[in-house]
Protein backbone atom coordinates (compact mmCIF):
# COMPACT_ATOMS: atom_id res chain seq x y z
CA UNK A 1 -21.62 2.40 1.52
CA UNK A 2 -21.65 0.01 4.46
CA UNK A 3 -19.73 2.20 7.49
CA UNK A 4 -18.48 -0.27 9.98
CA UNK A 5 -16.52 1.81 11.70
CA UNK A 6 -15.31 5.20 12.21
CA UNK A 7 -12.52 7.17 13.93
CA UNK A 8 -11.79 10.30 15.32
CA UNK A 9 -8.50 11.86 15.64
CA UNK A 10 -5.37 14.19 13.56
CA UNK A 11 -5.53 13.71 9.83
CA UNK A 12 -4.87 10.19 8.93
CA UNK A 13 -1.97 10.47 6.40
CA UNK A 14 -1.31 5.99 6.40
CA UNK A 15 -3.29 2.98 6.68
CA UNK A 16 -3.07 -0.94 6.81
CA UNK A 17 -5.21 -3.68 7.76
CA UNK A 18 -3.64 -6.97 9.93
CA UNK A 19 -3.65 -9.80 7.66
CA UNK A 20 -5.80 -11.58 10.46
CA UNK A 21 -7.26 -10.03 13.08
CA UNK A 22 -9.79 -7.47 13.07
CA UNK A 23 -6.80 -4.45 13.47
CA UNK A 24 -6.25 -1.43 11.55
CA UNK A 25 -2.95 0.99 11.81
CA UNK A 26 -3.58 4.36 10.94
CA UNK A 27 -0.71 6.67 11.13
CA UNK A 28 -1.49 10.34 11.76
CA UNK A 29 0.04 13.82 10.83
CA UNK A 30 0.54 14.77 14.34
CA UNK A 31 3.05 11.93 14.83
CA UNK A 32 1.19 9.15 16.17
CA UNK A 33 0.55 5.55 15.12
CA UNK A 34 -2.80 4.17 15.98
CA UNK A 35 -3.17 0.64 16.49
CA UNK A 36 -7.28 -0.07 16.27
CA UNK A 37 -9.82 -3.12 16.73
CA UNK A 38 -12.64 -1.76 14.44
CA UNK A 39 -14.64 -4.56 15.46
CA UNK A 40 -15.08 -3.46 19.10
CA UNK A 41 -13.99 0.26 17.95
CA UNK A 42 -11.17 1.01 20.72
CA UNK A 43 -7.53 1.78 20.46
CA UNK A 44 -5.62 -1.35 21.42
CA UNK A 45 -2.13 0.67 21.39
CA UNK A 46 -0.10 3.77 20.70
CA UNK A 47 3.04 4.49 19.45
CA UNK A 48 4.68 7.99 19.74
CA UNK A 49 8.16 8.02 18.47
CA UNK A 50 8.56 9.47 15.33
CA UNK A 51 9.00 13.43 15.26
CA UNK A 52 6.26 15.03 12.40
CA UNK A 53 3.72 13.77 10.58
CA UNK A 54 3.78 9.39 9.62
CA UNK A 55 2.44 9.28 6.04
CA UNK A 56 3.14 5.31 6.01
CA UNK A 57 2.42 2.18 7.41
CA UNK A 58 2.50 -1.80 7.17
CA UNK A 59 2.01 -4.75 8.60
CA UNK A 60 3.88 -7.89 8.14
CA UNK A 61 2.05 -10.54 6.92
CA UNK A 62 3.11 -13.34 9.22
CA UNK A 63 5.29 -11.44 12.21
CA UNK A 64 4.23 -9.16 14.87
CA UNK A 65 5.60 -6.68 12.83
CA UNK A 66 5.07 -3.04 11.74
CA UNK A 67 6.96 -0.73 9.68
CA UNK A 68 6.40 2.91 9.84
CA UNK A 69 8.01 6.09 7.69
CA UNK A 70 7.67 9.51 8.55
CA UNK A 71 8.64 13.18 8.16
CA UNK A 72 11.67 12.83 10.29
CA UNK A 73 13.36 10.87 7.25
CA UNK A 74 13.06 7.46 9.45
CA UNK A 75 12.00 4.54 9.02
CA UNK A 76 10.99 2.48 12.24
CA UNK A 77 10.31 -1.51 12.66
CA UNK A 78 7.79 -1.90 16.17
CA UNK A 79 7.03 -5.16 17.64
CA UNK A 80 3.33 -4.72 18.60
CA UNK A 81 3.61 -7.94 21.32
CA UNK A 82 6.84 -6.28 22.76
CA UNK A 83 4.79 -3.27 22.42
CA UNK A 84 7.87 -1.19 21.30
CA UNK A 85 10.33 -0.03 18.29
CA UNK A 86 12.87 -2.43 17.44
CA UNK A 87 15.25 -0.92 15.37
CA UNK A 88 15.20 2.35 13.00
CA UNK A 89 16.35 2.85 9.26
CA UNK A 90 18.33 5.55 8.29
CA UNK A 91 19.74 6.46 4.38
CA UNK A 92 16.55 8.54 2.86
CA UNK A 93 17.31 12.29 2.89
CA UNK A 94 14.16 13.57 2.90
CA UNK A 95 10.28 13.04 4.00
CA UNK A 96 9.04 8.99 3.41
CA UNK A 97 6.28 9.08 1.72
CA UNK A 98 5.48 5.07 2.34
CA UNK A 99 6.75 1.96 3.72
CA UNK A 100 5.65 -1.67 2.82
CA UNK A 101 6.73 -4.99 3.48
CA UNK A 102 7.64 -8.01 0.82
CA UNK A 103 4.41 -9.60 0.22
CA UNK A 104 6.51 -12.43 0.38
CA UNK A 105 8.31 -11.74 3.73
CA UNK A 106 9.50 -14.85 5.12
CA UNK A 107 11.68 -15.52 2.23
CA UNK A 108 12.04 -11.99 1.11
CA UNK A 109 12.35 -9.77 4.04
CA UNK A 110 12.35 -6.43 2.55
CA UNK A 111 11.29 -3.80 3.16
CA UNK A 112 10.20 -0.91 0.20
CA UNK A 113 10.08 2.64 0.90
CA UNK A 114 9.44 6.11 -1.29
CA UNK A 115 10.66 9.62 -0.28
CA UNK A 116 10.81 13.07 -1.46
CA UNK A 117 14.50 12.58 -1.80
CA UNK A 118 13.42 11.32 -5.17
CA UNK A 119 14.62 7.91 -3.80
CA UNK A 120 12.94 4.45 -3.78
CA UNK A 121 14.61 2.22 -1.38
CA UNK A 122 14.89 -1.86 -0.96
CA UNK A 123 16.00 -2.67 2.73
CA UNK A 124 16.36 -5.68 4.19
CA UNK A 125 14.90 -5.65 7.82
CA UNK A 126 16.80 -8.45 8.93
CA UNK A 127 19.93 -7.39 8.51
CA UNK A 128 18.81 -4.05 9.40
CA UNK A 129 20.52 -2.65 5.88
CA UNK A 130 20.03 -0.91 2.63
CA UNK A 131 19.63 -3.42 -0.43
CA UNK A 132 18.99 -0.62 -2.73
CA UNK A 133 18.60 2.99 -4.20
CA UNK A 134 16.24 3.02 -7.05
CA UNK A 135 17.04 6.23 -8.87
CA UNK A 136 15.79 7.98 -11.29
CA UNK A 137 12.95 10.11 -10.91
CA UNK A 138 12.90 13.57 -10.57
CA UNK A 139 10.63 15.01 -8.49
CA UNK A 140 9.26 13.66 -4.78
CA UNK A 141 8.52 9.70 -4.75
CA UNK A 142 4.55 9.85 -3.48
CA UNK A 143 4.57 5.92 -3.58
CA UNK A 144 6.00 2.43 -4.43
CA UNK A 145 4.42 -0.50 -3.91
CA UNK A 146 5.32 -4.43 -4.57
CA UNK A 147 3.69 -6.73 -7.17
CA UNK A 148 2.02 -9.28 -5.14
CA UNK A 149 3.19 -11.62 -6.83
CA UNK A 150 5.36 -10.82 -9.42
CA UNK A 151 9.28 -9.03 -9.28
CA UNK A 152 7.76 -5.97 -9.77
CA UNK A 153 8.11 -2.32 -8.36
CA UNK A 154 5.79 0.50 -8.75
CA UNK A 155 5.90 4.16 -8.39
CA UNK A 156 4.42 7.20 -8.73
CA UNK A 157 6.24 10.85 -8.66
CA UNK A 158 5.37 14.47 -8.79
CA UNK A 159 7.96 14.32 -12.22
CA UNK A 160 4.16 12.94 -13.88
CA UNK A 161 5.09 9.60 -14.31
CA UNK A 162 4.81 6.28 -12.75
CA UNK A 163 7.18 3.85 -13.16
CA UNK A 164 7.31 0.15 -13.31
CA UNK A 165 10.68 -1.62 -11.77
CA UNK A 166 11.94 -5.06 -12.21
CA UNK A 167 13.38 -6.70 -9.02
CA UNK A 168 14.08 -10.26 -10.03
CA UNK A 169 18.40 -9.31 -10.08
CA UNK A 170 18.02 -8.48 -6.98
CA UNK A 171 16.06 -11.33 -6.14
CA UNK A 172 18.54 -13.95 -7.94
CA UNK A 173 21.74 -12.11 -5.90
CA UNK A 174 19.62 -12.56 -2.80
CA UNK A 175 18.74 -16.21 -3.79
CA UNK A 176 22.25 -17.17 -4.59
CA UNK A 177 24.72 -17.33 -7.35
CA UNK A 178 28.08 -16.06 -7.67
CA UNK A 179 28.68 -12.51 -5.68
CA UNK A 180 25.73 -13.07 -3.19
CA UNK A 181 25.12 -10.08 -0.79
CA UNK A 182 28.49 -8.82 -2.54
CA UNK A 183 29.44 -5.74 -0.81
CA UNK A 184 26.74 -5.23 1.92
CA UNK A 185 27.80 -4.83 5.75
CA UNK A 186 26.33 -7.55 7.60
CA UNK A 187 27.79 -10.55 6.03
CA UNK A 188 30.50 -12.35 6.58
CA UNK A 189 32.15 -14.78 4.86
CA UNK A 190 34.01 -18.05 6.83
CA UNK A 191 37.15 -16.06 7.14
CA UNK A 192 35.13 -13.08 8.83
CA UNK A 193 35.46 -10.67 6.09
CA UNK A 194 31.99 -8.86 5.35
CA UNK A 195 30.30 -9.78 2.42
CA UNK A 196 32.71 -12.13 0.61
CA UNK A 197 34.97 -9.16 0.07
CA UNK A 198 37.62 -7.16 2.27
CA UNK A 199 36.04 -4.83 4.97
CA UNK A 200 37.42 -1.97 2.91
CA UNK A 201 36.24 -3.04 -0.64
CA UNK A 202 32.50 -3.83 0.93
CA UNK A 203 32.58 -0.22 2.47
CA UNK A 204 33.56 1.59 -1.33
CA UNK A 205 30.75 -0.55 -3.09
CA UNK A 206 28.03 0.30 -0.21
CA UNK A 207 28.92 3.66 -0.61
CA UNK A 208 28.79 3.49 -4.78
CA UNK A 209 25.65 1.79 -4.47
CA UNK A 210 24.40 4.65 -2.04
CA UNK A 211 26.02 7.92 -4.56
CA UNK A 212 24.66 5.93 -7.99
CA UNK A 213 22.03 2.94 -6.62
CA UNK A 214 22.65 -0.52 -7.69
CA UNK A 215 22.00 -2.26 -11.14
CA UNK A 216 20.10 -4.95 -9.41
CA UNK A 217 17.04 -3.39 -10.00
CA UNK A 218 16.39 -1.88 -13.51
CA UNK A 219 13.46 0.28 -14.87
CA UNK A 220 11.16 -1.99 -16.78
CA UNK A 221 8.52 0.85 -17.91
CA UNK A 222 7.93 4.39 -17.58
CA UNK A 223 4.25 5.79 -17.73
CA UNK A 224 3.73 9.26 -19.24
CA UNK A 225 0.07 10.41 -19.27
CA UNK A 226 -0.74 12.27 -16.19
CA UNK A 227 -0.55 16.24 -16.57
CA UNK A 228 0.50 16.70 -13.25
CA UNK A 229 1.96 15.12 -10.32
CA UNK A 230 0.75 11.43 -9.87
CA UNK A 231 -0.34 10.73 -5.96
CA UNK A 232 -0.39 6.76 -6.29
CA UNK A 233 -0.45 3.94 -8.17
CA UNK A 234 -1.25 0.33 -7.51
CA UNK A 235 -0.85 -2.95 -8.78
CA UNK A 236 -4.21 -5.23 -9.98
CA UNK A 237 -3.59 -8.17 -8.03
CA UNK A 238 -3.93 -10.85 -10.81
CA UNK A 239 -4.40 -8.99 -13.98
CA UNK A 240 -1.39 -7.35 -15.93
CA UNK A 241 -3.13 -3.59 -14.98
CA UNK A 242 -2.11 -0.82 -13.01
CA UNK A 243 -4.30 2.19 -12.00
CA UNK A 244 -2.74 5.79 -11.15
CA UNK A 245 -4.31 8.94 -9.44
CA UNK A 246 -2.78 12.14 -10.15
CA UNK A 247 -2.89 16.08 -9.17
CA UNK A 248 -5.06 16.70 -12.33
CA UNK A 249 -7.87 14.82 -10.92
CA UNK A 250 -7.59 11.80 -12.74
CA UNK A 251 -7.49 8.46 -12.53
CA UNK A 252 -5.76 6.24 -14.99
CA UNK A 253 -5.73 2.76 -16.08
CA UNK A 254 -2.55 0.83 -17.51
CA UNK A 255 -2.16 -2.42 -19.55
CA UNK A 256 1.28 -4.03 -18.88
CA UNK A 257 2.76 -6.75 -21.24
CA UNK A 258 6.54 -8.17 -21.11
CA UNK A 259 8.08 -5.33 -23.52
CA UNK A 260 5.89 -2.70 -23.50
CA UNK A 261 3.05 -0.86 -21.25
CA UNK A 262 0.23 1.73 -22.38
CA UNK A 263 -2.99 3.83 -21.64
CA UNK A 264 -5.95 2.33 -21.56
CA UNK A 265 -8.55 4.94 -19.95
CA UNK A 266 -8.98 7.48 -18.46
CA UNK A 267 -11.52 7.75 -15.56
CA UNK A 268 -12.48 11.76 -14.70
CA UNK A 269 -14.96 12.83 -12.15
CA UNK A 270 -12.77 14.07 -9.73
CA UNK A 271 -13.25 17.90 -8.78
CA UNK A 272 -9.62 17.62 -7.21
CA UNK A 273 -6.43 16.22 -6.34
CA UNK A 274 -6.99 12.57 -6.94
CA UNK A 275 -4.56 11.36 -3.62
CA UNK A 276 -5.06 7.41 -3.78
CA UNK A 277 -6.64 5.04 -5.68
CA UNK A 278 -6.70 0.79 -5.24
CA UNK A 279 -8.36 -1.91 -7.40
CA UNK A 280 -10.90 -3.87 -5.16
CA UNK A 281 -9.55 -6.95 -3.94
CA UNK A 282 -13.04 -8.70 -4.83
CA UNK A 283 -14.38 -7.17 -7.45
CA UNK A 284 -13.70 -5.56 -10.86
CA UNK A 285 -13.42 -2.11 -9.58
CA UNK A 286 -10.99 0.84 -8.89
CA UNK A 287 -11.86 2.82 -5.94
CA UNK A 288 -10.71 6.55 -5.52
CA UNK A 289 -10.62 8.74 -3.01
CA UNK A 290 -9.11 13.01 -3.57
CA UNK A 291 -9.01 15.85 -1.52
CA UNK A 292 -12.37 17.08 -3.21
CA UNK A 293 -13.90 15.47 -0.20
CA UNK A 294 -15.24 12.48 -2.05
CA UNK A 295 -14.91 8.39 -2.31
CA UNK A 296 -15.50 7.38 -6.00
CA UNK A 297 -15.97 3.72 -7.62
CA UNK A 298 -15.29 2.80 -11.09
CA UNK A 299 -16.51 -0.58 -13.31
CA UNK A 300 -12.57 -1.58 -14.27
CA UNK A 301 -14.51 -3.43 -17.76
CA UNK A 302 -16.87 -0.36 -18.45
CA UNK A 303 -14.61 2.07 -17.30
CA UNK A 304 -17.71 4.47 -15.67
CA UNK A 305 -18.12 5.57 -12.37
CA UNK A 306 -20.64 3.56 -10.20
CA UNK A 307 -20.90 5.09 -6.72
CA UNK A 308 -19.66 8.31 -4.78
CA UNK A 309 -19.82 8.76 -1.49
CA UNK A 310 -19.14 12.38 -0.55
CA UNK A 311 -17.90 13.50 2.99
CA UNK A 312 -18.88 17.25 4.43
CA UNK A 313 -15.55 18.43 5.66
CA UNK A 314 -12.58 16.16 5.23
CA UNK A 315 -10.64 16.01 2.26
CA UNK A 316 -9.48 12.24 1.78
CA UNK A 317 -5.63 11.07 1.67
CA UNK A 318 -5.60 7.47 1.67
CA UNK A 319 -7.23 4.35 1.05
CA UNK A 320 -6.58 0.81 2.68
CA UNK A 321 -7.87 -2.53 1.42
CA UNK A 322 -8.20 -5.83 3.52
CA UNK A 323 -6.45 -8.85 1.85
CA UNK A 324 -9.20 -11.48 2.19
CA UNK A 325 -12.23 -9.84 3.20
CA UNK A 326 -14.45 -7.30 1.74
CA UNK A 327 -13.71 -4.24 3.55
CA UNK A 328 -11.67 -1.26 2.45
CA UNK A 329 -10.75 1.90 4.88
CA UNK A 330 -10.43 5.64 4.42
CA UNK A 331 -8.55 7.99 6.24
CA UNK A 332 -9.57 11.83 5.95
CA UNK A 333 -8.75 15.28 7.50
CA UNK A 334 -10.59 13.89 11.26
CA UNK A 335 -10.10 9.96 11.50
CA UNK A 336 -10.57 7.25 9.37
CA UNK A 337 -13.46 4.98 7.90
CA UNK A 338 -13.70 1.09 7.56
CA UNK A 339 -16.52 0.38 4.98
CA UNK A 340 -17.89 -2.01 2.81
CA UNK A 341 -19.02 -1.15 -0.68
CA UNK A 342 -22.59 -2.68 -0.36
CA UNK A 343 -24.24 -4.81 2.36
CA UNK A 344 -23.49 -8.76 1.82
CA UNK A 345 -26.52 -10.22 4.12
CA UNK A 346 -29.83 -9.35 2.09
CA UNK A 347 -32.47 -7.65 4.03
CA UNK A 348 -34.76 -10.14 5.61
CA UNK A 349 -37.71 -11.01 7.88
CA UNK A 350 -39.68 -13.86 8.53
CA UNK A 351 -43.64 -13.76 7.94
CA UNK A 352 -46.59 -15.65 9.55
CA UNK A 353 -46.57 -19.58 8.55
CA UNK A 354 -42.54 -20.56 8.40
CA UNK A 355 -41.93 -17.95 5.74
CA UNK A 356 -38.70 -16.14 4.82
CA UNK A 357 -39.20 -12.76 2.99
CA UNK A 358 -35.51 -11.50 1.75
CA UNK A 359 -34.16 -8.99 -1.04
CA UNK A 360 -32.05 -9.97 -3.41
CA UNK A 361 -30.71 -7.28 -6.11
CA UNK A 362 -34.59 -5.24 -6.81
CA UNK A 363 -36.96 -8.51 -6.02
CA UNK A 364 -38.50 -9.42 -3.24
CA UNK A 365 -38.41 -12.97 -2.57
CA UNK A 366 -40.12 -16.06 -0.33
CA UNK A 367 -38.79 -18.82 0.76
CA UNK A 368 -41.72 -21.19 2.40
CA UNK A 369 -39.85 -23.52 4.99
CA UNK A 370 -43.06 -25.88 4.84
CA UNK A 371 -42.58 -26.65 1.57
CA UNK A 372 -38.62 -26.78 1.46
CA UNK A 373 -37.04 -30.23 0.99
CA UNK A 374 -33.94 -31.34 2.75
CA UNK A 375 -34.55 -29.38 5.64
């Protein structure tokens, strides 16, 4: 492991990289949202508003946007430029477990969010309103995350199961057709009633589609596997996989197909809760990280681990990865990590007479300048 930076502060409980710039948000269980260049290594900004631990955190892709979600069952949208919170959701009943914009935002802008209400729920930030109330698990919603490109949903629960959702009604209704944005304060129509409908009729179908959720999105799978509460799961982002990490300390991998998804392996190690696990943007692997203390790698094709890195105090609760770059971040009981898997430059020094001595994979090499053609 590569450690490019590191961070010291309350347990980080959320992380997310900016799309761009060298930032990282870490959200912390004292309440606090960190906003940090971990190429120079200083806080560029703080936001205290929420009341109790923040357990999640995004950035929008193209605005200067973040979401947060925290303990106090709200769900805030902060302008980091304005350098304050916009506006606040409020529906979930319970702690929010994570928050995460539409990968495609600009024509999508929703926002996702899981909570121990047992809840997932589709918002859409600009009209500062609830889309949807995925139902139907039964224990607290740990996570949910989008498809990046797909109309997908996924979730994991403490009911052992992770769940795959299909968004593309929703999508369609959003798009256009007959009945758009039927029902949902916010819109109105040319004669000024709200969504198409009477003021009074729009309020009775928001408030069946907050008692019984919508049929706009619809449960496309549901994995059973895990022998205890599953912690995360996440999307491969080109492959039909998913990867889950659970309370009985493992980690899981998923095949997906149109009608049907299964098991494929099962990847143990672990000496505890498994609390996140991701599929390396760049490469075929699955990092993990638990509250055994320890970071773990896995080959995704020969389904072994490769590399552990193990940490002396701090129990790991998160894992972040960058969307175009090779670097992934940890956050732990004390701070957080940024880190890359292995060094990228090869080792190198030049020698006497024009000569370049560098390592690649267990050779030594030399490149003679002298002799080197086209310069």
């Amino acid at each position: 492991m590569l450690t490019k930076f590191e961070s010291k502060s309350a347990r980080v409980k959320g992380l997310a990289f900016h799309p761009v710039r060298p930032w990282i948000c870490a959200s912390l269980h004292n309440g606090v949202i960190q906003l940090w260049d971990y190429r120079v290594g200083t806080v560029i900004d703080r936001f205290e508003e929420h009341d109790g631990p923040v357990r999640g955190v995004d950035f929008h892709l193209h605005e200067p946007l973040i979401v947060t979600g925290g303990d106090d069952y709200k769900i805030k949208v902060w302008d980091y430029k304005l350098r304050r919170c916009l506006f606040t959701l409020l529906g979930h009943l319970d702690y929010i477990r994570t928050v995460q914009f539409h990968p495609n935002a600009t024509q999508f802008p929703w926002i996702l969010s899981a909570s121990d209400d047992q809840t997932l729920r589709l918002w859409d930030f600009q009209k500062r309103s609830c889309l949807s109330v995925l139902t139907g698990h039964n224990h607290y919603v740990m996570c949910a995350s989008f498809h990046p490109s797909e109309d997908l949903i996924v979730s994991a629960s403490l009911d052992q199961t992770v769940r795959v959702w299909d968004t593309a009604g929703l999508r369609k209704k959003q798009l256009g057709g007959p009945g758009l944005d039927e029902g949902y304060p916010g819109m109105m129509d040319v004669n000024g009633n709200r969504g198409g409908t009477s003021a009074a009729a729009a309020t009775a179908l928001n408030v069946q589609a907050e008692l019984f959720g919508t049929n706009d999105v619809v449960v496309k799978y549901v994995l059973e596997g895990h022998d205890r509460g599953v912690n995360w799961a996440a999307f491969h982002p080109t492959l039909p996989l998913l990867a889950s990490a659970a309370d009985d300390r493992q980690v899981k991998l998923w095949r997906m197909s149109e009608t049907k998804a299964w098991e494929v392996d099962t990847l143990r190690g672990h000496a505890n809760n498994v609390s996140c696990c991701l599929f390396h943007p760049k490469q075929e692997l699955v990092v993990s990280n638990s509250e055994d203390r320890s970071i773990r790698v896995w080959d995704v094709s020969k389904r072994v681990g490769v590399q552990t890195f193990r940490r002396e105090g701090d129990r790991f609760w998160i894992l972040a990865a960058h969307r175009s770059q090779n670097l992934l971040a940890a956050g732990h009981d004390s701070g957080m990590i940024v880190f890359k898997l292995e060094r990228e430059r090869p080792a190198s020094a030049h020698g006497p007479g024009d000569k370049l001595y560098y390592v690649r994979g267990r050779e030594l090499f030399c490149h003679d300048y002298s002799r080197a053609t086209g310069g």
